[in-house]
C-alpha atoms as a PDB file:
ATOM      1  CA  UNK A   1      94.187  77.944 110.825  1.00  0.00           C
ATOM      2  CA  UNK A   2      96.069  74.641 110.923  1.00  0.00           C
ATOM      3  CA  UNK A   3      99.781  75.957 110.609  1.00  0.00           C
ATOM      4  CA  UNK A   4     100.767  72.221 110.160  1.00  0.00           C
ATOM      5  CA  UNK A   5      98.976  71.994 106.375  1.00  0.00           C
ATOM      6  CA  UNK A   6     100.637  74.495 105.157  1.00  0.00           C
ATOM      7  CA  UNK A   7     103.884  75.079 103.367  1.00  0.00           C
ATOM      8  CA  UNK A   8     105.888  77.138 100.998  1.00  0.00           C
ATOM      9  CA  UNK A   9     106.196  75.287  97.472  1.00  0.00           C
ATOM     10  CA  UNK A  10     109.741  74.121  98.412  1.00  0.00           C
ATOM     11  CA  UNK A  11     108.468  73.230 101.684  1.00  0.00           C
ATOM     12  CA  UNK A  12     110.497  76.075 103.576  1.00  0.00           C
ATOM     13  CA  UNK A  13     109.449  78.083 105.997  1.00  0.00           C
ATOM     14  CA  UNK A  14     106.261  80.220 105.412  1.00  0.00           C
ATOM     15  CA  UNK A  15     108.710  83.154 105.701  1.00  0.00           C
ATOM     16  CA  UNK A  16     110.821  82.322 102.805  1.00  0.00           C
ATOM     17  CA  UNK A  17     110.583  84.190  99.585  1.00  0.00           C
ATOM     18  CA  UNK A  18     112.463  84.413  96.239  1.00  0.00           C
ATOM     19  CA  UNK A  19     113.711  87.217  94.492  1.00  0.00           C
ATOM     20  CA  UNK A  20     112.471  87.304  91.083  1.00  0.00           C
ATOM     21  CA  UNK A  21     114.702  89.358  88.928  1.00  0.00           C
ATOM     22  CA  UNK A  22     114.675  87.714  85.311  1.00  0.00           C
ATOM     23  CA  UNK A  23     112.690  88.084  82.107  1.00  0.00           C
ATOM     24  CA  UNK A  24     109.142  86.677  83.089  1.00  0.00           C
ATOM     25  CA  UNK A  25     109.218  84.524  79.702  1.00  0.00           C
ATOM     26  CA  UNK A  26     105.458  84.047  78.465  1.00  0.00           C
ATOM     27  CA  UNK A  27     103.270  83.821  80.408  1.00  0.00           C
ATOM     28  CA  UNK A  28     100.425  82.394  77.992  1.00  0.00           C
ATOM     29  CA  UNK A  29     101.895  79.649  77.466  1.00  0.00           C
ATOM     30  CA  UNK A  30     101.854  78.969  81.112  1.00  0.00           C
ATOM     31  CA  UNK A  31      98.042  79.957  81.024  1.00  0.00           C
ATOM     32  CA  UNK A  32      97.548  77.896  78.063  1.00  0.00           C
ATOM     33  CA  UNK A  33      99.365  74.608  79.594  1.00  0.00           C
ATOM     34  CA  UNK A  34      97.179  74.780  82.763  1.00  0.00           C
ATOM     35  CA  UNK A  35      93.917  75.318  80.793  1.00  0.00           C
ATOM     36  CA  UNK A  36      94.881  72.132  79.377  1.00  0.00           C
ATOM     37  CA  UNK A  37      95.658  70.007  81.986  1.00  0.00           C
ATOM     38  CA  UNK A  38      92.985  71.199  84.244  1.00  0.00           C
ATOM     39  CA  UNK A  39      90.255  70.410  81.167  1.00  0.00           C
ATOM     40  CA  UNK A  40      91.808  66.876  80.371  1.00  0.00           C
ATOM     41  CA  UNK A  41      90.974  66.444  84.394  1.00  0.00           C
ATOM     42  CA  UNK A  42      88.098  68.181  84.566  1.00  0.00           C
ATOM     43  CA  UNK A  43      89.082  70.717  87.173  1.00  0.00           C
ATOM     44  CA  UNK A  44      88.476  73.946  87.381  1.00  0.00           C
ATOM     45  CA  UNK A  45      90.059  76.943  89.523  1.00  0.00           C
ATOM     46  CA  UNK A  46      89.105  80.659  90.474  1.00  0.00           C
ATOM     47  CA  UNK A  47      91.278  83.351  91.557  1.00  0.00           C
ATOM     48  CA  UNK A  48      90.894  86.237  94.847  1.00  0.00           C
ATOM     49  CA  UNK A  49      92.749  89.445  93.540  1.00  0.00           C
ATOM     50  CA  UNK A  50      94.019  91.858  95.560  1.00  0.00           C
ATOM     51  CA  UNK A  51      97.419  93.613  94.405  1.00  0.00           C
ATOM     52  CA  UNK A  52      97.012  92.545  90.790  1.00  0.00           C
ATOM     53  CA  UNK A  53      93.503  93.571  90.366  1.00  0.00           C
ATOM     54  CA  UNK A  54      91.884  91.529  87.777  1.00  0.00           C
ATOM     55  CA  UNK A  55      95.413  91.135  86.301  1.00  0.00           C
ATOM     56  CA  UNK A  56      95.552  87.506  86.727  1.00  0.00           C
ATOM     57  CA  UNK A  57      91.953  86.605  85.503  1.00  0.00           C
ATOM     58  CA  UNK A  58      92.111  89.358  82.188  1.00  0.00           C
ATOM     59  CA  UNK A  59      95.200  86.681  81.320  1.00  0.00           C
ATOM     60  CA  UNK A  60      93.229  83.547  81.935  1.00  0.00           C
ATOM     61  CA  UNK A  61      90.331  84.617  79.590  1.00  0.00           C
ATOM     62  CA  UNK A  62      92.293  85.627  76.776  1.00  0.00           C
ATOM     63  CA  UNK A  63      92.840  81.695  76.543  1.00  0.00           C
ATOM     64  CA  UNK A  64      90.409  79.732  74.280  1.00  0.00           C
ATOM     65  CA  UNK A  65      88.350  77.307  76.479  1.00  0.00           C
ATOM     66  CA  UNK A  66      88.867  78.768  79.690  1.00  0.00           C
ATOM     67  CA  UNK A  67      85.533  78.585  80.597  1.00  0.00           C
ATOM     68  CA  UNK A  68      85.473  75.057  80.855  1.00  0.00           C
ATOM     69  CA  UNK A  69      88.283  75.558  84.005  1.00  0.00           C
ATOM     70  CA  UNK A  70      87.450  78.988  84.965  1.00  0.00           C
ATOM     71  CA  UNK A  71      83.792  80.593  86.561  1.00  0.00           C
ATOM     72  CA  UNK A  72      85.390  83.660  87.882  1.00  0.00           C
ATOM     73  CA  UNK A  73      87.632  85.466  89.781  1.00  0.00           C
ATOM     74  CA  UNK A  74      87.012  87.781  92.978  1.00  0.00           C
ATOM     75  CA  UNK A  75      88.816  91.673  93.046  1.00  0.00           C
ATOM     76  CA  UNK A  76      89.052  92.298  96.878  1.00  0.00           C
ATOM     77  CA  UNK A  77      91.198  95.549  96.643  1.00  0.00           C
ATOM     78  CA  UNK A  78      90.725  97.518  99.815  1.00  0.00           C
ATOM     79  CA  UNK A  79      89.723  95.681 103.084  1.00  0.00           C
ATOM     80  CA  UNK A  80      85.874  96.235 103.146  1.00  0.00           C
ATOM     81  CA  UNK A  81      85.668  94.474  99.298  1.00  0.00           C
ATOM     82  CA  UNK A  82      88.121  91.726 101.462  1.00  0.00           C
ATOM     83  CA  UNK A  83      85.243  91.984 104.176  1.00  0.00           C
ATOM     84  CA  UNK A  84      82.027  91.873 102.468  1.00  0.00           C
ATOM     85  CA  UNK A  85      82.931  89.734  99.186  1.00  0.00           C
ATOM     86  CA  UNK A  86      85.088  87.204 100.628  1.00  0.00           C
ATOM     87  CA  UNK A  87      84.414  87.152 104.378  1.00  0.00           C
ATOM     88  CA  UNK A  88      87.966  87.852 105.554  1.00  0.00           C
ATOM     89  CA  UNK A  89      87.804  88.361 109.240  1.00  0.00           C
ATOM     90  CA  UNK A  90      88.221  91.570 110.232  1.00  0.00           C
ATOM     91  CA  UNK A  91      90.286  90.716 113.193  1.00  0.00           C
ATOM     92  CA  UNK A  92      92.742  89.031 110.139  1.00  0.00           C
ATOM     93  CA  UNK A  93      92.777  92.448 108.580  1.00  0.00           C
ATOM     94  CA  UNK A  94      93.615  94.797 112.420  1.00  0.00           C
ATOM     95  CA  UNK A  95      95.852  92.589 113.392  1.00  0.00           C
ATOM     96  CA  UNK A  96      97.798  90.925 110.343  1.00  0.00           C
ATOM     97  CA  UNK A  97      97.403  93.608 107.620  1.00  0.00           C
ATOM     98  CA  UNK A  98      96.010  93.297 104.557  1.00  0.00           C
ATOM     99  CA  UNK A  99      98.715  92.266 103.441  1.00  0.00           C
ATOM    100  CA  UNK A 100     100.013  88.973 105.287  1.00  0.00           C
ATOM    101  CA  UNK A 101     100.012  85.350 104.930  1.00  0.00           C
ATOM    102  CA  UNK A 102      97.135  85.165 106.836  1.00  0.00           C
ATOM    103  CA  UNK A 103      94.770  87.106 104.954  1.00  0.00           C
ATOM    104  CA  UNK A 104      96.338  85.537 101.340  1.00  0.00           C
ATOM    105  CA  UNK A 105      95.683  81.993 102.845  1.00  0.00           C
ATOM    106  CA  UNK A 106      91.963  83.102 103.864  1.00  0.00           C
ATOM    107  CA  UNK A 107      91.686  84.546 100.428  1.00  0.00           C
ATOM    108  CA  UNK A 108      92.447  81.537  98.613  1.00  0.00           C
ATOM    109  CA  UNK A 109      90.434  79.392 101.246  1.00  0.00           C
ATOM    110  CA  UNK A 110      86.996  81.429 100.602  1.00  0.00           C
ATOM    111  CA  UNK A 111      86.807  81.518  97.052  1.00  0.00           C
ATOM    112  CA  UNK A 112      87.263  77.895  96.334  1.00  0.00           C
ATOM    113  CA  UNK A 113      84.679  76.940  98.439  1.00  0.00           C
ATOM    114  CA  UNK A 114      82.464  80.317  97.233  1.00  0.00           C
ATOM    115  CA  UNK A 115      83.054  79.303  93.888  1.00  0.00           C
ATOM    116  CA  UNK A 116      83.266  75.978  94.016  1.00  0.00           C
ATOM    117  CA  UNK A 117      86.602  75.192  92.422  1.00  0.00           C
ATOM    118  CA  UNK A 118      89.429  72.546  92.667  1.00  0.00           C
ATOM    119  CA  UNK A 119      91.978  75.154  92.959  1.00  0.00           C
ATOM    120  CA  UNK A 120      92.437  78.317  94.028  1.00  0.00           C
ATOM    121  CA  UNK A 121      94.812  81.433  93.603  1.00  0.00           C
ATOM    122  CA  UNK A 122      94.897  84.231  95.675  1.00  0.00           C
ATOM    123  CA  UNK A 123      97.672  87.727  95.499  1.00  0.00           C
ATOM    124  CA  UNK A 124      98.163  90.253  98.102  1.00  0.00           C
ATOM    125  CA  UNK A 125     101.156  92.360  97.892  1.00  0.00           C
ATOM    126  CA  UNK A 126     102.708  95.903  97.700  1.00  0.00           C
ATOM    127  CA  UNK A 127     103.115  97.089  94.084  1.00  0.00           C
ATOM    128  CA  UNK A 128     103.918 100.697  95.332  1.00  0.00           C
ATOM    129  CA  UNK A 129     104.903 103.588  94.615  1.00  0.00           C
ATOM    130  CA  UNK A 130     104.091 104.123  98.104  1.00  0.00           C
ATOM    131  CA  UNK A 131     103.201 101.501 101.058  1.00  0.00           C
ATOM    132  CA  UNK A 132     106.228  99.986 101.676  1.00  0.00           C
ATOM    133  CA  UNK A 133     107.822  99.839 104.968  1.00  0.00           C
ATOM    134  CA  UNK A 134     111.317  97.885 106.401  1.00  0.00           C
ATOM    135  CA  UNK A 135     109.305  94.857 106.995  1.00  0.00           C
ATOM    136  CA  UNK A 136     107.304  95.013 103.918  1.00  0.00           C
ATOM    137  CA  UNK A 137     109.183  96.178 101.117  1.00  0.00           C
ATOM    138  CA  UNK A 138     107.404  97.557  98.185  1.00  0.00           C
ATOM    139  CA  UNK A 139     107.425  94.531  95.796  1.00  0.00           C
ATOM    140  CA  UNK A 140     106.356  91.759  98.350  1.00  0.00           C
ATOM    141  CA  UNK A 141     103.862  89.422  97.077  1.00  0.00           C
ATOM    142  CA  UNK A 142     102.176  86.602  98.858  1.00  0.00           C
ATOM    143  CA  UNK A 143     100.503  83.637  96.702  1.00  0.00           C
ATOM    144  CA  UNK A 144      98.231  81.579  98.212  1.00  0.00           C
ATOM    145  CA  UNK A 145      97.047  78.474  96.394  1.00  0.00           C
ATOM    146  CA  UNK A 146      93.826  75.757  97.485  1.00  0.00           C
ATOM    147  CA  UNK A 147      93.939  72.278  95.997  1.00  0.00           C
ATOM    148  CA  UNK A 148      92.092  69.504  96.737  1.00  0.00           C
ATOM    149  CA  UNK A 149      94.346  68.505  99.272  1.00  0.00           C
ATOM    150  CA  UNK A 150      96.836  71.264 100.286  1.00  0.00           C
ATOM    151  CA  UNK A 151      97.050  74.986 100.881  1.00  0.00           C
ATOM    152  CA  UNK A 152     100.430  76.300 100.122  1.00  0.00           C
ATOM    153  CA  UNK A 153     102.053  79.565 100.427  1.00  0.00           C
ATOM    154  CA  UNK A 154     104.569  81.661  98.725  1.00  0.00           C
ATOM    155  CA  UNK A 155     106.104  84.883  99.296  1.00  0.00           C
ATOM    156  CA  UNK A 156     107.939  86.494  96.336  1.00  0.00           C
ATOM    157  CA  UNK A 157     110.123  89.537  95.939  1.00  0.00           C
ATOM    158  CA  UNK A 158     110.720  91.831  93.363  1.00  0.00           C
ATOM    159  CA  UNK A 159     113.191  94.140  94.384  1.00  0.00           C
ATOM    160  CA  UNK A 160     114.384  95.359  91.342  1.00  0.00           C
ATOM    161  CA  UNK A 161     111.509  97.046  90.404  1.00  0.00           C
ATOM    162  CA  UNK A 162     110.486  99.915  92.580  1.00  0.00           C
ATOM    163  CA  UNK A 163     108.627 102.485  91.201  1.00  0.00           C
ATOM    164  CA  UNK A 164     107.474 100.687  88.389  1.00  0.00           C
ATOM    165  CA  UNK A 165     103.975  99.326  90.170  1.00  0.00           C
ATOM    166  CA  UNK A 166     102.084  97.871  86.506  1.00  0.00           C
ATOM    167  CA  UNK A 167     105.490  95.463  85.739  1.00  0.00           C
ATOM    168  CA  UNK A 168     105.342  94.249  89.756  1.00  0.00           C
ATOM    169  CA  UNK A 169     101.673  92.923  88.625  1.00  0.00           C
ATOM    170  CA  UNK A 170     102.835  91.653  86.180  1.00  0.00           C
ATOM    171  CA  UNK A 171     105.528  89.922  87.447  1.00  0.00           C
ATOM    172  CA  UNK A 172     103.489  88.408  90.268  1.00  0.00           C
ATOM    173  CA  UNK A 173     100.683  86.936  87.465  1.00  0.00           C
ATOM    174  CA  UNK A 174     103.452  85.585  86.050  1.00  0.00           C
ATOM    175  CA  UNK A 175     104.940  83.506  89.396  1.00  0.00           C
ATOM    176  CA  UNK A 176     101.429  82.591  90.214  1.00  0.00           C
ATOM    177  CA  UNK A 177     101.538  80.976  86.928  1.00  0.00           C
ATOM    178  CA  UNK A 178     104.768  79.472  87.532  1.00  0.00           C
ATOM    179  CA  UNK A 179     103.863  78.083  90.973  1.00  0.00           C
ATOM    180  CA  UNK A 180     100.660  76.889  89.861  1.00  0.00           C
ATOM    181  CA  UNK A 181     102.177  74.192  86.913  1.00  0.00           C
ATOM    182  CA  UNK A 182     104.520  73.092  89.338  1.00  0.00           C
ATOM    183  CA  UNK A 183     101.551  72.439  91.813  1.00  0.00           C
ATOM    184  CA  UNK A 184      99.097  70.814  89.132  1.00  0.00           C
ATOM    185  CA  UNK A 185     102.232  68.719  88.351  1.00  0.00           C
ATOM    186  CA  UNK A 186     102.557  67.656  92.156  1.00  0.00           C
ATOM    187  CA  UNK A 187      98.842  66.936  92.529  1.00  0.00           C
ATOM    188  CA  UNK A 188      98.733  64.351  89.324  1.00  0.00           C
ATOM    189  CA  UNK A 189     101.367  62.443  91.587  1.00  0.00           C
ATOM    190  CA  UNK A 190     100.076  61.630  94.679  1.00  0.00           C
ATOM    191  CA  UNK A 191     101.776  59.073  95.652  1.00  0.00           C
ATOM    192  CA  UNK A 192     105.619  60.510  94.890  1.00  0.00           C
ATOM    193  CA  UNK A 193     107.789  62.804  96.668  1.00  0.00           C
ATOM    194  CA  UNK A 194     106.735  66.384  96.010  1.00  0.00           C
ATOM    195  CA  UNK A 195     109.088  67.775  92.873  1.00  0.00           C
ATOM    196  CA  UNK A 196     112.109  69.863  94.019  1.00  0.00           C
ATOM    197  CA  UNK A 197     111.299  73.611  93.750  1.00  0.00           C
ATOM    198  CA  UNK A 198     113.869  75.659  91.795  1.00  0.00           C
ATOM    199  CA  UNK A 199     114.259  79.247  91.824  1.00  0.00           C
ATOM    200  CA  UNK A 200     116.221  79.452  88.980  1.00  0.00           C
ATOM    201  CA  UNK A 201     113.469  77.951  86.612  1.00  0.00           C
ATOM    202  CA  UNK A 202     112.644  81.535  86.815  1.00  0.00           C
ATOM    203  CA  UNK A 203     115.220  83.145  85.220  1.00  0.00           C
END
């Protein structure tokens, strides 16, 4: 893994994370802006699942035309589905955990090129009620993104919501979402300064 190609959306270190704590706002109209621009460029992008389990892609498909952007997604919930239908190296999943950087970043890396897709989305994370630990509290997310030209990472937080493992989901579809405009924006300009990354748009 080439550490030097890959960055947080703000360009922070891969460690950084925000806390998401606001109203998610709608997140179809998010959906429905992507579709969009990815069918006025004829792109297309697939999603690898883990802690949202289908979450993200049962959102997508509720959009009309989404099949012209969107073949599929992949729902890699326990390690062996990570294993056998995406290829993640076991020696990713012993040493790193399922849930890690690494392993999102391999997610989003194999199904692009399995389903052969301009962009990618991939979620790990701990939704809880259990699983948690000091170092990975229960509402850490990692997104992983694949475009044509970068592979970025984001860790999110939702600390707020402990216990309450569907709305952690949901929150995380939701800053996928979010992440992923910003990133379709950054991609139609590649020859400008990446945009500035602000949490607050969030809120």
């Amino acid at each position: 893994m080439d550490a030097g190609a890959i960055r947080s959306i703000d360009g922070s270190p891969d460690d950084s994370h925000y806390v998401f704590q606001a109203s998610e706002g709608n997140v179809h109209s998010l959906i429905s802006l992507a579709v969009d621009i990815l069918r006025r460029r004829r792109q297309s992008i697939s999603f690898a699942e883990s802690v949202t389990g289908g979450m993200l892609a049962d959102l997508w498909v509720a959009e009309p035309g989404v099949s012209d952007v969107f073949p599929g997604a992949v729902v890699a919930y326990g390690d062996l589905a990570k294993e056998t239908f995406l290829a993640i190296p076991k020696v990713y999943l012993q040493n790193f955990g399922a849930v890690s950087r690494e392993v999102a970043l391999a997610m989003a890396e194999e199904v692009r090129q399995r389903l052969a897709t301009d962009f990618s989305i991939a979620l790990t994370g701990i939704a809880g009620p259990g699983g948690g630990s000091s170092a990975w509290p229960i509402g850490t997310i990692w997104v992983a993104m694949r475009t044509p030209t970068r592979k970025i990472l984001q860790k999110v937080f939702f600390p707020d919501y402990a216990g309450q493992r569907n709305l952690i989901r949901e929150k995380a579809c939701y800053a996928a979402c979010k992440i992923f405009i910003q990133v379709l924006f950054e991609e139609e300009m590649p020859s400008r300064e990446a945009l500035p990354f602000h949490p607050a748009a969030f809120a």
